[in-house]
PDB file of N, CA and C in Angstrom:
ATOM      1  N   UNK A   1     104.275 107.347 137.180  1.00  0.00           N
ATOM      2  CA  UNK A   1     102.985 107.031 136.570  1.00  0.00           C
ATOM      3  C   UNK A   1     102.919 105.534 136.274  1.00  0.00           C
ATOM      4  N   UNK A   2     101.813 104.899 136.658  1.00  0.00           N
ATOM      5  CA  UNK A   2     101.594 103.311 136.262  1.00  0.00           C
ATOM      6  C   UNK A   2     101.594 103.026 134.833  1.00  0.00           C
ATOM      7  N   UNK A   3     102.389 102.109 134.296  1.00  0.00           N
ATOM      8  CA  UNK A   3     101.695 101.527 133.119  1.00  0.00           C
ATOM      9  C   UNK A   3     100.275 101.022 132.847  1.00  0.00           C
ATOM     10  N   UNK A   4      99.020 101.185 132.516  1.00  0.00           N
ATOM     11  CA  UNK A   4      97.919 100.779 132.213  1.00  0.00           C
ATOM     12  C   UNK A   4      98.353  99.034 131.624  1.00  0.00           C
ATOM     13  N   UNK A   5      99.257  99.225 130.667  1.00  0.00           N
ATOM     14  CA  UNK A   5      99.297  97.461 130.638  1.00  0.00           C
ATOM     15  C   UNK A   5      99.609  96.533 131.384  1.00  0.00           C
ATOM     16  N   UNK A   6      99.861  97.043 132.740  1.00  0.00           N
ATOM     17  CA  UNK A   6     100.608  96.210 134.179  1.00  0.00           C
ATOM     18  C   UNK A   6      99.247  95.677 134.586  1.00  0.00           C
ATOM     19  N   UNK A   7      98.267  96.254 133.971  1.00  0.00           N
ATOM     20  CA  UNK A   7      96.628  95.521 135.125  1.00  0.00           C
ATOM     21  C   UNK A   7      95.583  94.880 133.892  1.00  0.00           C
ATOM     22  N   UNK A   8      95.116  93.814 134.629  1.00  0.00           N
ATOM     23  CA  UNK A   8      94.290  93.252 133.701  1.00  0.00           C
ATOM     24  C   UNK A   8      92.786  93.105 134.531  1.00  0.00           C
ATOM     25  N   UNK A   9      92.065  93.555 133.363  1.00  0.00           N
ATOM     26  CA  UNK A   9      90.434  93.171 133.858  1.00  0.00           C
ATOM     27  C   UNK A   9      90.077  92.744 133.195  1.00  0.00           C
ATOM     28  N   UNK A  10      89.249  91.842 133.868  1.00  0.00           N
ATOM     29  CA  UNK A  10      88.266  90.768 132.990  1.00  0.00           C
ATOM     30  C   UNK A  10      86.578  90.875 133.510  1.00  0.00           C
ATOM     31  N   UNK A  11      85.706  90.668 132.508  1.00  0.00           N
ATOM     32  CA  UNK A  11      84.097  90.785 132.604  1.00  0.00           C
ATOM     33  C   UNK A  11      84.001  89.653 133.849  1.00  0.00           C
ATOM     34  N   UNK A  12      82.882  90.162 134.664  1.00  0.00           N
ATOM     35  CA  UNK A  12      82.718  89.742 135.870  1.00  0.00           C
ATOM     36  C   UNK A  12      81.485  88.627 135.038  1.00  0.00           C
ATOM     37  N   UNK A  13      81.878  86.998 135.070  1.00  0.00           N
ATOM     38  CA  UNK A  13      80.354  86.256 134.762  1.00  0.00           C
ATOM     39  C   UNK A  13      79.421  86.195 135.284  1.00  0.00           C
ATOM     40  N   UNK A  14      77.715  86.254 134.597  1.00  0.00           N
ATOM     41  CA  UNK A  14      76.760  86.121 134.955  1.00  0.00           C
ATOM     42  C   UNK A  14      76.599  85.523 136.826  1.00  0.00           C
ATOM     43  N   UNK A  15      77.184  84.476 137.018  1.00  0.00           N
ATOM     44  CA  UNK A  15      76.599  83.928 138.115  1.00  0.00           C
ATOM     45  C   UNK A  15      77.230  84.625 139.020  1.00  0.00           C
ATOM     46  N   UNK A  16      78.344  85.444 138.825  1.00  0.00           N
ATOM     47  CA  UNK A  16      79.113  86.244 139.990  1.00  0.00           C
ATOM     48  C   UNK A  16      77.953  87.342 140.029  1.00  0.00           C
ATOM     49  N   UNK A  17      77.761  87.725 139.213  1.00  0.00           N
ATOM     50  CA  UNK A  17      76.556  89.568 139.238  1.00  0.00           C
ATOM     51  C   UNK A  17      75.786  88.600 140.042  1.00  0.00           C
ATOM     52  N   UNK A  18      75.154  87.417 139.941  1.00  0.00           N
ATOM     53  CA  UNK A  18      74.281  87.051 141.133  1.00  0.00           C
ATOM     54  C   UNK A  18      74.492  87.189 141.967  1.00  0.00           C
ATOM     55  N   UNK A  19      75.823  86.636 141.919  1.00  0.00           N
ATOM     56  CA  UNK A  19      76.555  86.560 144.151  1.00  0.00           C
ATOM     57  C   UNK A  19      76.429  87.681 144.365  1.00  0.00           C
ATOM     58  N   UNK A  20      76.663  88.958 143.956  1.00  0.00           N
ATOM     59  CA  UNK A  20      76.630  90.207 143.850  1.00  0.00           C
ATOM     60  C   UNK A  20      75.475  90.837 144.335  1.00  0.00           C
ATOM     61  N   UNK A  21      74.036  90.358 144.233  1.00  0.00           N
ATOM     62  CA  UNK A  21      73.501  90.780 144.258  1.00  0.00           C
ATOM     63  C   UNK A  21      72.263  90.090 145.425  1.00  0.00           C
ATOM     64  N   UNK A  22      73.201  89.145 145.720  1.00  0.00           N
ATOM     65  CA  UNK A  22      72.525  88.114 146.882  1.00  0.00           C
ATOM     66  C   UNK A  22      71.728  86.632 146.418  1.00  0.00           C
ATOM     67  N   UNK A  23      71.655  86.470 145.312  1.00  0.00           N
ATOM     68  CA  UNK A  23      71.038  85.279 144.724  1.00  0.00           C
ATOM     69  C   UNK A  23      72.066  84.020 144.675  1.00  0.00           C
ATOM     70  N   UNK A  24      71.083  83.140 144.288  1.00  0.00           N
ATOM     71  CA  UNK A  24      71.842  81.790 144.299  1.00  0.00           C
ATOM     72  C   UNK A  24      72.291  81.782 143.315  1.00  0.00           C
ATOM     73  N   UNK A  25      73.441  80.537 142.726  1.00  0.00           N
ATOM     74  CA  UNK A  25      73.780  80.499 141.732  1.00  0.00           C
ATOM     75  C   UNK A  25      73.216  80.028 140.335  1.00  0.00           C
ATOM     76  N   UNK A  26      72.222  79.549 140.731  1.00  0.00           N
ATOM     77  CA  UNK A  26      71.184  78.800 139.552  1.00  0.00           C
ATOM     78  C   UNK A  26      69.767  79.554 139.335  1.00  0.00           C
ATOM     79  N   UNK A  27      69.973  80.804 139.937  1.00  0.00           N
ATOM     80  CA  UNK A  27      68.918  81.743 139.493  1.00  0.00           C
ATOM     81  C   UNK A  27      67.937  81.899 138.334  1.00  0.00           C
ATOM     82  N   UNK A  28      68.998  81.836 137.270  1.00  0.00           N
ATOM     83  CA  UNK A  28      68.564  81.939 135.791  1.00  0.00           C
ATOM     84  C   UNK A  28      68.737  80.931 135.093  1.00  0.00           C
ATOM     85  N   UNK A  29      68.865  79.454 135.663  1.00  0.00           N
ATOM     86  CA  UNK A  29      69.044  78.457 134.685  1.00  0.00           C
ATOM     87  C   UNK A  29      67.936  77.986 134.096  1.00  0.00           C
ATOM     88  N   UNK A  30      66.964  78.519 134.984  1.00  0.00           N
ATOM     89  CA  UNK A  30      65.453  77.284 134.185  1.00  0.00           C
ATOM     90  C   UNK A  30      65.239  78.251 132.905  1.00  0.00           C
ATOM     91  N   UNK A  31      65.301  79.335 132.928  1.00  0.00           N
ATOM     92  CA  UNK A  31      65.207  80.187 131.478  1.00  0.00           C
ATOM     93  C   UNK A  31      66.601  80.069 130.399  1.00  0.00           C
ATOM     94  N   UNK A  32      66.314  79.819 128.936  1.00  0.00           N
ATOM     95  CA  UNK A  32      67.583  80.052 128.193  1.00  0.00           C
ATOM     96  C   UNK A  32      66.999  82.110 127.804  1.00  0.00           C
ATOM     97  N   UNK A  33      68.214  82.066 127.957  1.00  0.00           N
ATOM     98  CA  UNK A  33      68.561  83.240 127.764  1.00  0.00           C
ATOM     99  C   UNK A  33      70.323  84.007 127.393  1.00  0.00           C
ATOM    100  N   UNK A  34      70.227  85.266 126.409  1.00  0.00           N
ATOM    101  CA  UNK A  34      71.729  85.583 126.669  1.00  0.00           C
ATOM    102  C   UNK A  34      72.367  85.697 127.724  1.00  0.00           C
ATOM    103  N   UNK A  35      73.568  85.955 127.407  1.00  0.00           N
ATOM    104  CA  UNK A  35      74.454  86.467 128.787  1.00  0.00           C
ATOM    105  C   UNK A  35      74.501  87.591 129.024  1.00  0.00           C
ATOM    106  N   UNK A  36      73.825  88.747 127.833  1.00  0.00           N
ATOM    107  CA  UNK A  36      73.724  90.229 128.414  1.00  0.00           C
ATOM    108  C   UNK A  36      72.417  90.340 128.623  1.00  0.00           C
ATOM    109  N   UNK A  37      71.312  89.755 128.496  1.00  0.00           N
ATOM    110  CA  UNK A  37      70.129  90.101 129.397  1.00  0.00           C
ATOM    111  C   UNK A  37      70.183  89.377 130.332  1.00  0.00           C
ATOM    112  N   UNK A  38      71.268  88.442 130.816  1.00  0.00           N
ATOM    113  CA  UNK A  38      71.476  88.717 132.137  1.00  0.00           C
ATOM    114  C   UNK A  38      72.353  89.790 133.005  1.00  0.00           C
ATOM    115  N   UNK A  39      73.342  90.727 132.189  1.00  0.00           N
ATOM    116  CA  UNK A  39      73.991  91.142 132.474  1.00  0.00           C
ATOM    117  C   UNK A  39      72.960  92.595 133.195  1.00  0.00           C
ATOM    118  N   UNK A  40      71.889  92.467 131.926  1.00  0.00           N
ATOM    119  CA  UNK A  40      70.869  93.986 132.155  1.00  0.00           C
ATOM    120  C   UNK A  40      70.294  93.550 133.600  1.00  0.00           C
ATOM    121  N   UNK A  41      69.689  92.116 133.476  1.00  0.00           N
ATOM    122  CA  UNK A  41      69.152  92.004 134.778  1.00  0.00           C
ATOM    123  C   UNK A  41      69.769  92.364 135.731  1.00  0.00           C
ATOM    124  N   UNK A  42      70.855  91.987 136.293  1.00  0.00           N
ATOM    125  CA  UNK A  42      71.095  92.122 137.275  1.00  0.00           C
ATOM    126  C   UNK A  42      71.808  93.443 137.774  1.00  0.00           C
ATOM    127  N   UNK A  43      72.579  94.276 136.625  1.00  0.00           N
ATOM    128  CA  UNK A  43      72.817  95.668 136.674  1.00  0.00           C
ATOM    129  C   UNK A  43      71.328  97.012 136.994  1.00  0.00           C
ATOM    130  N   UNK A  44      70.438  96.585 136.742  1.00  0.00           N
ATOM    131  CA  UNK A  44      69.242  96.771 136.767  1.00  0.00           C
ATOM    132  C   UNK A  44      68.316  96.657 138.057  1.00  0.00           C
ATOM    133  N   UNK A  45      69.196  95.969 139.052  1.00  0.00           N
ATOM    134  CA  UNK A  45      68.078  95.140 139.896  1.00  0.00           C
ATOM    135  C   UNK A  45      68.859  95.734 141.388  1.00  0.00           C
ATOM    136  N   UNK A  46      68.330  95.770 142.354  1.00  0.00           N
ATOM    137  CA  UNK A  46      69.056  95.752 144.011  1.00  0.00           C
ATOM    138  C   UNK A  46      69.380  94.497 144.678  1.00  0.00           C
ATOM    139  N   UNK A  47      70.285  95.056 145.560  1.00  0.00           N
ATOM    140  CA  UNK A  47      70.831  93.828 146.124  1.00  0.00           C
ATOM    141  C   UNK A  47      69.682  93.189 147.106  1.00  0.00           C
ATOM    142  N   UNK A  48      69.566  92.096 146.870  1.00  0.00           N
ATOM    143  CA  UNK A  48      68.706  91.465 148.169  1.00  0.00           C
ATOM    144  C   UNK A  48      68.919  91.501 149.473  1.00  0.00           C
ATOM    145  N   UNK A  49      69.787  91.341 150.431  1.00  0.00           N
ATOM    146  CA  UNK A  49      70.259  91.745 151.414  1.00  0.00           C
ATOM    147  C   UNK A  49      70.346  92.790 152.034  1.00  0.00           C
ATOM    148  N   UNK A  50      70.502  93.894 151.259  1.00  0.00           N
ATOM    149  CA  UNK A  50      70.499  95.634 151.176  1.00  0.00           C
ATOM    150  C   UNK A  50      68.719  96.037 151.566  1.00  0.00           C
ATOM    151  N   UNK A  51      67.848  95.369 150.383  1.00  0.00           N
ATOM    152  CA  UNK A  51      66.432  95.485 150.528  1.00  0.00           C
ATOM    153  C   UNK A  51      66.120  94.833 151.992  1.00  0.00           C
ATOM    154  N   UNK A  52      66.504  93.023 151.795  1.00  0.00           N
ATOM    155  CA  UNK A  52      65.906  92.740 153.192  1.00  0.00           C
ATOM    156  C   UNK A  52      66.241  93.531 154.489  1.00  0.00           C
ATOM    157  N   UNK A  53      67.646  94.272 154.646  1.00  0.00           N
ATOM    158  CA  UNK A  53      68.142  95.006 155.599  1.00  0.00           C
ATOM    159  C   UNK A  53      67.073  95.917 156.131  1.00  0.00           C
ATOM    160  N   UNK A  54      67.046  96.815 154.507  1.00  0.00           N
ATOM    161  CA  UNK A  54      66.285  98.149 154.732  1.00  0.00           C
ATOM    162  C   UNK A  54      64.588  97.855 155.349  1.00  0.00           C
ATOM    163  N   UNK A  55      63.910  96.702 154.703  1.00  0.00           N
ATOM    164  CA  UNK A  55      63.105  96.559 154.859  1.00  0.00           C
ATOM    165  C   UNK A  55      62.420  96.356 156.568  1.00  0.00           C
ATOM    166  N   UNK A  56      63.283  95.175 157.334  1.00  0.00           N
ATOM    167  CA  UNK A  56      63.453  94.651 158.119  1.00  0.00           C
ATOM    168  C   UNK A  56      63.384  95.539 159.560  1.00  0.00           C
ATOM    169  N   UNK A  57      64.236  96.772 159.257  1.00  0.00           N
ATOM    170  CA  UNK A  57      64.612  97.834 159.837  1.00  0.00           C
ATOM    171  C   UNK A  57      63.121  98.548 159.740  1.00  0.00           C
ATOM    172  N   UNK A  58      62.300  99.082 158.740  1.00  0.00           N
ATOM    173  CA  UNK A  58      61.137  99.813 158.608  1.00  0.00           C
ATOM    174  C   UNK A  58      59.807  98.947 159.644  1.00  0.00           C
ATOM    175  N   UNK A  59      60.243  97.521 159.329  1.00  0.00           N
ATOM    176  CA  UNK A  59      58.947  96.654 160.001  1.00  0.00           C
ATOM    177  C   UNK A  59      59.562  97.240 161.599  1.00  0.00           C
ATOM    178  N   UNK A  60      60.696  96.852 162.412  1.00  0.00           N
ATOM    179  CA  UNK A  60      60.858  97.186 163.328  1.00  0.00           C
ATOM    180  C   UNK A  60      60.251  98.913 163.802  1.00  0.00           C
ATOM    181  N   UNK A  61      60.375  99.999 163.219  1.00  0.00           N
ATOM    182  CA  UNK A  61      59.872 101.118 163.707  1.00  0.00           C
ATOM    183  C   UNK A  61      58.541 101.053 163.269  1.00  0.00           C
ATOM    184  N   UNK A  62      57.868 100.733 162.783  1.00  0.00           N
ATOM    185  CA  UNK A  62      56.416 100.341 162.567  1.00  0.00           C
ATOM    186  C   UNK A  62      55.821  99.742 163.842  1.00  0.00           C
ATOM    187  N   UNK A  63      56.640  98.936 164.658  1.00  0.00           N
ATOM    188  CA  UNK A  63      56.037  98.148 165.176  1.00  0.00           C
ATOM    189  C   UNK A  63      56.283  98.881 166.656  1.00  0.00           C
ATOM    190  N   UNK A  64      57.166  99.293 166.731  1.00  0.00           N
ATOM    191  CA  UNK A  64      57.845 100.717 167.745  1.00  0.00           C
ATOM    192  C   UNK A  64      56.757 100.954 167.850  1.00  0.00           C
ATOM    193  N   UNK A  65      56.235 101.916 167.020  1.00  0.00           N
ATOM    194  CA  UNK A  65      55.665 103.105 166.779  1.00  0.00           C
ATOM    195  C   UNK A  65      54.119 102.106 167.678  1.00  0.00           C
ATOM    196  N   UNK A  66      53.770 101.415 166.598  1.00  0.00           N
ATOM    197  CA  UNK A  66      52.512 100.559 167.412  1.00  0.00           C
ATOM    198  C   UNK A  66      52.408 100.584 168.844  1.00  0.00           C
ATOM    199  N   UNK A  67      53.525  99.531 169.715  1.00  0.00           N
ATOM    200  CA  UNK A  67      53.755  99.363 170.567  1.00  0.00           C
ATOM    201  C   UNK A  67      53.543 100.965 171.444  1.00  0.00           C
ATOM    202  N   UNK A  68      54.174 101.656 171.048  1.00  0.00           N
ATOM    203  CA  UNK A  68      54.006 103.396 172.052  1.00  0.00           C
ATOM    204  C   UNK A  68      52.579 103.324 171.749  1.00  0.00           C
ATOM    205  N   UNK A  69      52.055 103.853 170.491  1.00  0.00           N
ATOM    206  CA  UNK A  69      50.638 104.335 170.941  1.00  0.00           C
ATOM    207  C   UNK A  69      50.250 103.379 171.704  1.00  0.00           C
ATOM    208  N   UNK A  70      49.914 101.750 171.612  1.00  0.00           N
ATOM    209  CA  UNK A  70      48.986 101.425 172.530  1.00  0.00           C
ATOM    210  C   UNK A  70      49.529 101.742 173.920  1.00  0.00           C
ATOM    211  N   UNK A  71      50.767 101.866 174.037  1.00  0.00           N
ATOM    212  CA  UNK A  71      50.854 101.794 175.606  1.00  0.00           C
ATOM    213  C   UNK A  71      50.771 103.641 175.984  1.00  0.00           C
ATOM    214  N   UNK A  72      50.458 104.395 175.490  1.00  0.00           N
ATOM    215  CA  UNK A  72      50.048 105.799 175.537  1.00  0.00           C
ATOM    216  C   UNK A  72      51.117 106.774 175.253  1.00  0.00           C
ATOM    217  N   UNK A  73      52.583 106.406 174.702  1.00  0.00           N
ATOM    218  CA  UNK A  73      53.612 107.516 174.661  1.00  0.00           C
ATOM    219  C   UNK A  73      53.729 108.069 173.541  1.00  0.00           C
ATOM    220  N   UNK A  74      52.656 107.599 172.231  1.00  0.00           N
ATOM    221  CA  UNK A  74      52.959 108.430 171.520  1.00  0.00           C
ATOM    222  C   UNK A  74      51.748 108.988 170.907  1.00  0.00           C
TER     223      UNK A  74
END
């Protein structure tokens, strides 16, 4: 069995939950604010990359889909 005191964790900082989540690092500087409503923000929020993925992917079969009807296959 492991000792639990052999491992150490430490709180992940604000600007890392950004990297995390696809943002830059100066996201939240023009606002003062705590460090746990940033923590809510970004626990709270989707990854950007994940969205643009998903999104990106939907415009493409949209446009599928277009493309068939006008040309008569669907």
């Amino acid at each position: 069995m492991t000792n639990p005191d052999n491992y150490i964790a430490r709180r992940l900082m604000p600007v890392e939950c950004a990297r995390l989540q696809g943002m830059p690092d100066d996201w939240c500087d023009q606002v003062s604010h705590a460090d746990a409503a940033e923590y809510k923000l970004w626990g709270n929020g989707m990854a950007l990359p994940c969205i643009l993925y998903f999104i990106e992917g939907a415009a493409n079969v949209i446009k599928r889909r277009d493309l068939e009807r006008l040309l008569g296959g669907g």
